[in-house]
N, C-alpha and C. Protein backbone atom coordinates (compact mmCIF):
# COMPACT_ATOMS: atom_id res chain seq x y z
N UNK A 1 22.25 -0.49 31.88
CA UNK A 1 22.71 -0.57 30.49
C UNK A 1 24.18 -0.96 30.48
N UNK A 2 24.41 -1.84 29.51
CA UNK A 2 26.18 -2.38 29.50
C UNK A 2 26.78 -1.17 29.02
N UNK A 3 28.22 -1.33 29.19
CA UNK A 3 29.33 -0.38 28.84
C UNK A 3 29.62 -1.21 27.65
N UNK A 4 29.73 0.28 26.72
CA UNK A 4 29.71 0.00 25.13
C UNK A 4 31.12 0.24 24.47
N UNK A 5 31.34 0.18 23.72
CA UNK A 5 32.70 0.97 23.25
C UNK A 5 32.08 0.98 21.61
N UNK A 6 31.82 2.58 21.72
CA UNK A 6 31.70 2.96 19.72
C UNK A 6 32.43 4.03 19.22
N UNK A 7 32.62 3.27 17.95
CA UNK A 7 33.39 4.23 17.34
C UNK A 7 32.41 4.66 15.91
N UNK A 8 32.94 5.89 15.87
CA UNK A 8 31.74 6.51 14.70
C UNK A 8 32.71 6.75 13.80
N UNK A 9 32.46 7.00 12.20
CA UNK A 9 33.59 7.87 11.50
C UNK A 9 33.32 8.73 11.20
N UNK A 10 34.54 9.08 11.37
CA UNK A 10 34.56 10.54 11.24
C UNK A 10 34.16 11.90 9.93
N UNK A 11 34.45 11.35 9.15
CA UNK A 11 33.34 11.78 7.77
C UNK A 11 32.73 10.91 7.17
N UNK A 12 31.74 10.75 8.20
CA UNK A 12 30.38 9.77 8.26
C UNK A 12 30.85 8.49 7.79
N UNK A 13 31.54 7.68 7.00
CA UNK A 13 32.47 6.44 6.23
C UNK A 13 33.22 6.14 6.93
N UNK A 14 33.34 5.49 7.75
CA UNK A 14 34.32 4.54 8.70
C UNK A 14 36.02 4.33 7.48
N UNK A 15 37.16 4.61 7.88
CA UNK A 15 38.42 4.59 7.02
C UNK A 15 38.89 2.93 8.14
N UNK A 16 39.40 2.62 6.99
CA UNK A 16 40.53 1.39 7.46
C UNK A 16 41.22 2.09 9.00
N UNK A 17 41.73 2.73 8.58
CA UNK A 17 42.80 3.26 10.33
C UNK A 17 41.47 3.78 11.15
N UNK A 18 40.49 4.08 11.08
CA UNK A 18 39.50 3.94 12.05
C UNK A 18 39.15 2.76 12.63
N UNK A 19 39.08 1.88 11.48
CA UNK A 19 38.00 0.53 11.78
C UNK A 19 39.66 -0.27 13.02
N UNK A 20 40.69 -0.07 12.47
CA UNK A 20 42.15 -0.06 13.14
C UNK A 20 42.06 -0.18 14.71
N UNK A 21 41.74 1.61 14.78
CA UNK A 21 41.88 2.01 15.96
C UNK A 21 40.54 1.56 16.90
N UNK A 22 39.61 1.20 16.41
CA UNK A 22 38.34 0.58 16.97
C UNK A 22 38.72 -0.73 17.74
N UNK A 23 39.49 -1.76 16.81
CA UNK A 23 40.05 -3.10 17.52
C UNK A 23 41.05 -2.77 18.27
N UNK A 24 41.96 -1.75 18.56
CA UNK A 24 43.01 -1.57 19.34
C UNK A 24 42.37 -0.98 20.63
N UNK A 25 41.60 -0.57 20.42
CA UNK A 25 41.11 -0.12 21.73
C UNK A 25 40.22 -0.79 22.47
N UNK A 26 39.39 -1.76 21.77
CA UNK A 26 38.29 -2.81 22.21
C UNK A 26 39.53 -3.54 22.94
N UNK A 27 41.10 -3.92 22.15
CA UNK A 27 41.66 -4.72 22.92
C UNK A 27 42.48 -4.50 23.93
N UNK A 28 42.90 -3.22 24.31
CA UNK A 28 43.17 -2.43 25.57
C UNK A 28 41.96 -2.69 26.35
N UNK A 29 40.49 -2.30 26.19
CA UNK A 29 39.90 -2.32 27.02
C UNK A 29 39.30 -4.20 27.73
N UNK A 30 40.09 -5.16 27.14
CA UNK A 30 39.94 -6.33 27.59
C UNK A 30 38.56 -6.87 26.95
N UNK A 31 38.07 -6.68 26.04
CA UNK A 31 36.72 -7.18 25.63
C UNK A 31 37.10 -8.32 25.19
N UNK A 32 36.27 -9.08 25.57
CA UNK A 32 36.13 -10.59 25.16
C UNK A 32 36.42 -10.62 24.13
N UNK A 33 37.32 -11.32 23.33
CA UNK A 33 38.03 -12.28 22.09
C UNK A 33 35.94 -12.21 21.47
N UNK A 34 35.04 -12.97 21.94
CA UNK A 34 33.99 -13.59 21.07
C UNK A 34 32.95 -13.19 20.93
N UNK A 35 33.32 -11.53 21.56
CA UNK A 35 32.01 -10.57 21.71
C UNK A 35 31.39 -10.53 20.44
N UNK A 36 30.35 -10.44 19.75
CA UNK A 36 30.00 -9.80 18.73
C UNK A 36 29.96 -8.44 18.74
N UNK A 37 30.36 -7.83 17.14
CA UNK A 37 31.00 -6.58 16.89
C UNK A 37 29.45 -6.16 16.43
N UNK A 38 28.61 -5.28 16.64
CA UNK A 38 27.59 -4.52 15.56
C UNK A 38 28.07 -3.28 15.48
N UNK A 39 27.61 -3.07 13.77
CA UNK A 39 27.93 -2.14 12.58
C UNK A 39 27.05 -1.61 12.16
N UNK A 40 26.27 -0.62 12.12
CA UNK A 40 25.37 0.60 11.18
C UNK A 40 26.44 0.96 9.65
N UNK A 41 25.49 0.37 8.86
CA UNK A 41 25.78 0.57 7.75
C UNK A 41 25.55 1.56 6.70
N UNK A 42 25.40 2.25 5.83
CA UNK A 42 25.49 3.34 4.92
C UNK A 42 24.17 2.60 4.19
N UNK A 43 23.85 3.34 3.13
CA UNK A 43 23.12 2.70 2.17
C UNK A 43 23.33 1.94 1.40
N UNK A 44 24.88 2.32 1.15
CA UNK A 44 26.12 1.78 0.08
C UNK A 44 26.97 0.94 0.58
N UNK A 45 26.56 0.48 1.92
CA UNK A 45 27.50 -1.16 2.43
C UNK A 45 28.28 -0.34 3.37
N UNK A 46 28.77 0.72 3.27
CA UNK A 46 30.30 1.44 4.32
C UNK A 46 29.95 1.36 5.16
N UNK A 47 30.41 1.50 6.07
CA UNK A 47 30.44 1.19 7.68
C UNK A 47 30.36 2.78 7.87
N UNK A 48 29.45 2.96 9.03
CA UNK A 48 29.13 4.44 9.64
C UNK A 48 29.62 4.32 11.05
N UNK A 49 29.24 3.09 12.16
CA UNK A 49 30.02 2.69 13.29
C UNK A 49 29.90 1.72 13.64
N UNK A 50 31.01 1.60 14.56
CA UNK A 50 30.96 0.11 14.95
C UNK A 50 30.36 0.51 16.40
N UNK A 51 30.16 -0.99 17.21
CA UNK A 51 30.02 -0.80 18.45
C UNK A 51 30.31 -2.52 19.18
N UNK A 52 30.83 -2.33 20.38
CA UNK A 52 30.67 -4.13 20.92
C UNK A 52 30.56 -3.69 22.68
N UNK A 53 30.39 -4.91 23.32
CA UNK A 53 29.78 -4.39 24.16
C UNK A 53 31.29 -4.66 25.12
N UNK A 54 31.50 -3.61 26.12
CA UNK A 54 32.84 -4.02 26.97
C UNK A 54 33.06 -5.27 28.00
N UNK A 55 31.95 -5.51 28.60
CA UNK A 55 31.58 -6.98 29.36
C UNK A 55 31.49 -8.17 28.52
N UNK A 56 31.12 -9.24 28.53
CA UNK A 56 30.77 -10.73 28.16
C UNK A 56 29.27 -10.30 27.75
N UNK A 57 28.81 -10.21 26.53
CA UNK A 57 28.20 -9.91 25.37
C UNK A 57 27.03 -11.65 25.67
N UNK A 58 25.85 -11.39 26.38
CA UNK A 58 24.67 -12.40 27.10
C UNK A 58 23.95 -12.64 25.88
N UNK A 59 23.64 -11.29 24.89
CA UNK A 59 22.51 -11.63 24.07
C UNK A 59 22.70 -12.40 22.95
């Protein structure tokens, strides 16, 4: 299984300085610039988490 990097929020609604700290750390951890990002969404559109994959993203 690939190494993932997710971030969940924290009262269940993903906040701007979450969604923040999600790309700052994807970009410490060197993830590819063209990875695709997937998002679990709410019922209501909000973002619940993100996730991308830490390697070069095949699928």
């Amino acid at each position: 299984m690939p190494a993932v990097l997710r971030f969940i929020g924290e009262a269940k609604d993903m906040t701007l300085e979450e969604l923040a700290a999600f790309v700052e750390a994807a970009r410490k951890a060197d993830v590819p610039r063209d990875n695709p990002v997937r998002a679990e969404l709410s019922m209501s559109g909000k973002i619940k988490q993100v996730e991308v994959r830490i390697g070069v993203d095949d699928d």
